[in-house]
C-alpha atoms as a PDB file:
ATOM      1  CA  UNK A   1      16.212  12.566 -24.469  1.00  0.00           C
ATOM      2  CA  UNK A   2      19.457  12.007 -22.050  1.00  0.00           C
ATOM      3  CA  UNK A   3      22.305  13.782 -23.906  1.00  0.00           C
ATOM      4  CA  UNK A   4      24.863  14.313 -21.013  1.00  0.00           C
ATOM      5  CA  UNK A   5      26.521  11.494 -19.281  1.00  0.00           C
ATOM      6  CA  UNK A   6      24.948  12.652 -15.890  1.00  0.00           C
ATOM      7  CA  UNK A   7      20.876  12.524 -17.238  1.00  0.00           C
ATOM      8  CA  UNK A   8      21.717   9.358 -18.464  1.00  0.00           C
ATOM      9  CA  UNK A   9      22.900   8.160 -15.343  1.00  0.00           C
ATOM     10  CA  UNK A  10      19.860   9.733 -13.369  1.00  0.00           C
ATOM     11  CA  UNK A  11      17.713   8.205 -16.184  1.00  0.00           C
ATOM     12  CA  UNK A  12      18.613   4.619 -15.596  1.00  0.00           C
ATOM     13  CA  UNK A  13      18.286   5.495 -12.222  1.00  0.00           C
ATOM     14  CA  UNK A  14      14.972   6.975 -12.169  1.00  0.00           C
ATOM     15  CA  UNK A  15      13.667   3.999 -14.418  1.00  0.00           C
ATOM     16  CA  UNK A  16      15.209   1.148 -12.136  1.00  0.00           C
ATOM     17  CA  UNK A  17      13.666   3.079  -9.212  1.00  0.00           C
ATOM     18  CA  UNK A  18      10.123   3.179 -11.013  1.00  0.00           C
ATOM     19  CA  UNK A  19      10.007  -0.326 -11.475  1.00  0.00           C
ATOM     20  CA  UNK A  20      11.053  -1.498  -7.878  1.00  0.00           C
ATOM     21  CA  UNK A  21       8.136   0.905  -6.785  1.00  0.00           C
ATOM     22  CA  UNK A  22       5.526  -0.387  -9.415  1.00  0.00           C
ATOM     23  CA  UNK A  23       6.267  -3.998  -7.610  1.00  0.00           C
ATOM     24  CA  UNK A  24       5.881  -2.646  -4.100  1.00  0.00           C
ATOM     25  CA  UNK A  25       2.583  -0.609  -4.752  1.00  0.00           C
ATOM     26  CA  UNK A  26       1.105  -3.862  -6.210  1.00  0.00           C
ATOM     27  CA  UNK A  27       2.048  -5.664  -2.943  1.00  0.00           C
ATOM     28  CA  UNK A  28       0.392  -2.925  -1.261  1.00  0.00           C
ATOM     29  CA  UNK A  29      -3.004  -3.245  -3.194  1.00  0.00           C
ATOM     30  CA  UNK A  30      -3.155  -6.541  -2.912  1.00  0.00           C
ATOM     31  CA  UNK A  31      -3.222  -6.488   1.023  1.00  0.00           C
ATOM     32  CA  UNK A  32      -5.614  -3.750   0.796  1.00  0.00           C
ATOM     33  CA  UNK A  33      -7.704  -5.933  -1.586  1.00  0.00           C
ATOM     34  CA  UNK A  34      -7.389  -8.741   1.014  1.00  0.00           C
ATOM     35  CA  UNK A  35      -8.813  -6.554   3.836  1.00  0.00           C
ATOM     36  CA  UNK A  36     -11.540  -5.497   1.222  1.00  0.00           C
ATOM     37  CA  UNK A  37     -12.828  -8.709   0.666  1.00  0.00           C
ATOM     38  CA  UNK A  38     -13.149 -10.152   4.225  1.00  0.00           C
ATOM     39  CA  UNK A  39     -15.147  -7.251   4.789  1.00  0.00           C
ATOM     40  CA  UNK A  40     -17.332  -7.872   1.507  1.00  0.00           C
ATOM     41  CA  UNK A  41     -17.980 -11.342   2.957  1.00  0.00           C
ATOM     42  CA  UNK A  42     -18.616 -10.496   6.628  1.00  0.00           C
ATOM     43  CA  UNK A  43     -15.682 -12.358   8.088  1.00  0.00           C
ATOM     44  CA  UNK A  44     -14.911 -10.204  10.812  1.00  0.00           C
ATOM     45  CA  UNK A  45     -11.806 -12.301  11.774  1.00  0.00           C
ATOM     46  CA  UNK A  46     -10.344 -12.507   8.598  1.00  0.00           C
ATOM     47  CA  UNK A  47     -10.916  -8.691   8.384  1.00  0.00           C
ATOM     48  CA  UNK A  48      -9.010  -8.328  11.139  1.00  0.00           C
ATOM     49  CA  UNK A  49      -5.976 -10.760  10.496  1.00  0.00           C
ATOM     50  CA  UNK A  50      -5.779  -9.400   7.284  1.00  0.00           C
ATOM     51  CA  UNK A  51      -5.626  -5.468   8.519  1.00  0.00           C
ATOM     52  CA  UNK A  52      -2.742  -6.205  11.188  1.00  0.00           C
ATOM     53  CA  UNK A  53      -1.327  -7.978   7.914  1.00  0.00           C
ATOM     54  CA  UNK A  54      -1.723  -4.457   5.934  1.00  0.00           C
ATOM     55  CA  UNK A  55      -0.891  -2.002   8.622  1.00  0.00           C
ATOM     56  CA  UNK A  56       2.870  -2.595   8.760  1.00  0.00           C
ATOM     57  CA  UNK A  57       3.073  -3.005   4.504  1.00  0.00           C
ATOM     58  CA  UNK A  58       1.233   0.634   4.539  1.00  0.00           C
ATOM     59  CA  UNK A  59       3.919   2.038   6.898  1.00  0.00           C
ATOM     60  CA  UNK A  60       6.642   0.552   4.743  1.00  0.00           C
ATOM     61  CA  UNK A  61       5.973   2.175   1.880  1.00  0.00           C
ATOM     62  CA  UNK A  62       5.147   5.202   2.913  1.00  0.00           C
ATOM     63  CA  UNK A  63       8.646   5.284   4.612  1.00  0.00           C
ATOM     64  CA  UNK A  64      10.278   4.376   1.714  1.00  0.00           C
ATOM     65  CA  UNK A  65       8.366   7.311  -0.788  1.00  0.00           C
ATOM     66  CA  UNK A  66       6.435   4.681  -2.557  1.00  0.00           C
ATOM     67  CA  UNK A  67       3.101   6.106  -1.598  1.00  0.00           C
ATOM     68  CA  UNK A  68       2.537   9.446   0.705  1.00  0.00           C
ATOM     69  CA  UNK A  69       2.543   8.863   4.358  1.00  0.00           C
ATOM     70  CA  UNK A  70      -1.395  10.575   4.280  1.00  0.00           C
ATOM     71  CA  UNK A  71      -2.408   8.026   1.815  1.00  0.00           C
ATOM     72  CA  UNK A  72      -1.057   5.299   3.980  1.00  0.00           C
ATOM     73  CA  UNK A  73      -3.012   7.036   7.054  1.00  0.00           C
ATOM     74  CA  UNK A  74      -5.881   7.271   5.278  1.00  0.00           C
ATOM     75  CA  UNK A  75      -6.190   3.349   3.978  1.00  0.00           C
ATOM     76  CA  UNK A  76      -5.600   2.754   7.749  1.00  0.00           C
ATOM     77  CA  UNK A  77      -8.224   4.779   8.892  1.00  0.00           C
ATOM     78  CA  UNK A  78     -10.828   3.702   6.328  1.00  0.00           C
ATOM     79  CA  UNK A  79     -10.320   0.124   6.354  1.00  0.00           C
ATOM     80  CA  UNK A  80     -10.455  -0.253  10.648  1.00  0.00           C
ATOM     81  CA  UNK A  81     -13.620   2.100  10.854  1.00  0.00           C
ATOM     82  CA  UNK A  82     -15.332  -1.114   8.427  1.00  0.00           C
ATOM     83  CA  UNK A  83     -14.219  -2.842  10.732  1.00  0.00           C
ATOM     84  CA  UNK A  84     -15.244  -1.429  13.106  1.00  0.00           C
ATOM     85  CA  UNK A  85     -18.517  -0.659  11.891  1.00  0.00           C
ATOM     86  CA  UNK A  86     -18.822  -4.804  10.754  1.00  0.00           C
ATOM     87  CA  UNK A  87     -18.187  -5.778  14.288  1.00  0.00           C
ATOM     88  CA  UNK A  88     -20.693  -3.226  15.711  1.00  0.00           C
ATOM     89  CA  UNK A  89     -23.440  -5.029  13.874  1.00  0.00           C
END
């Protein structure tokens, strides 16, 4: 536990910081989950709308330490090659 007046400070801190990234990585998975599921149905336009939707939410929050900015590459990568491989078909 925080005994000094200094880890009790950085405690409060670290906890208010925890939850503002718990909200922001939700965000996150839900616009990945969007992309996900216009590619489970086939709508290649959707799929699209929805990835220029995710792109800039992924560079966000990799900015900002919520997620690692590899991570964030790698959702971008993996989500346009289904694309890409839906609108090749």
């Amino acid at each position: 536990m925080a005994n000094t007046p200094q880890s009790r400070k950085r405690a409060r801190q670290n906890e208010k910081r925890r939850q503002l990234k718990a909200g922001q990585r939700a965000m996150t998975r839900t616009y990945v989950k969007k992309v996900q599921s216009a590619l489970a149905t086939g709508d290649i336009d959707t799929a699209r709308a929805a990835y220029a939707a995710v792109v800039p939410v992924l560079d966000r929050v990799a900015d900002k330490g919520v997620i690692h900015k590899n991570k964030a590459a790698r959702y971008k990568s993996r989500l346009n090659a289904r694309i890409k491989a839906l609108a090749g078909n």
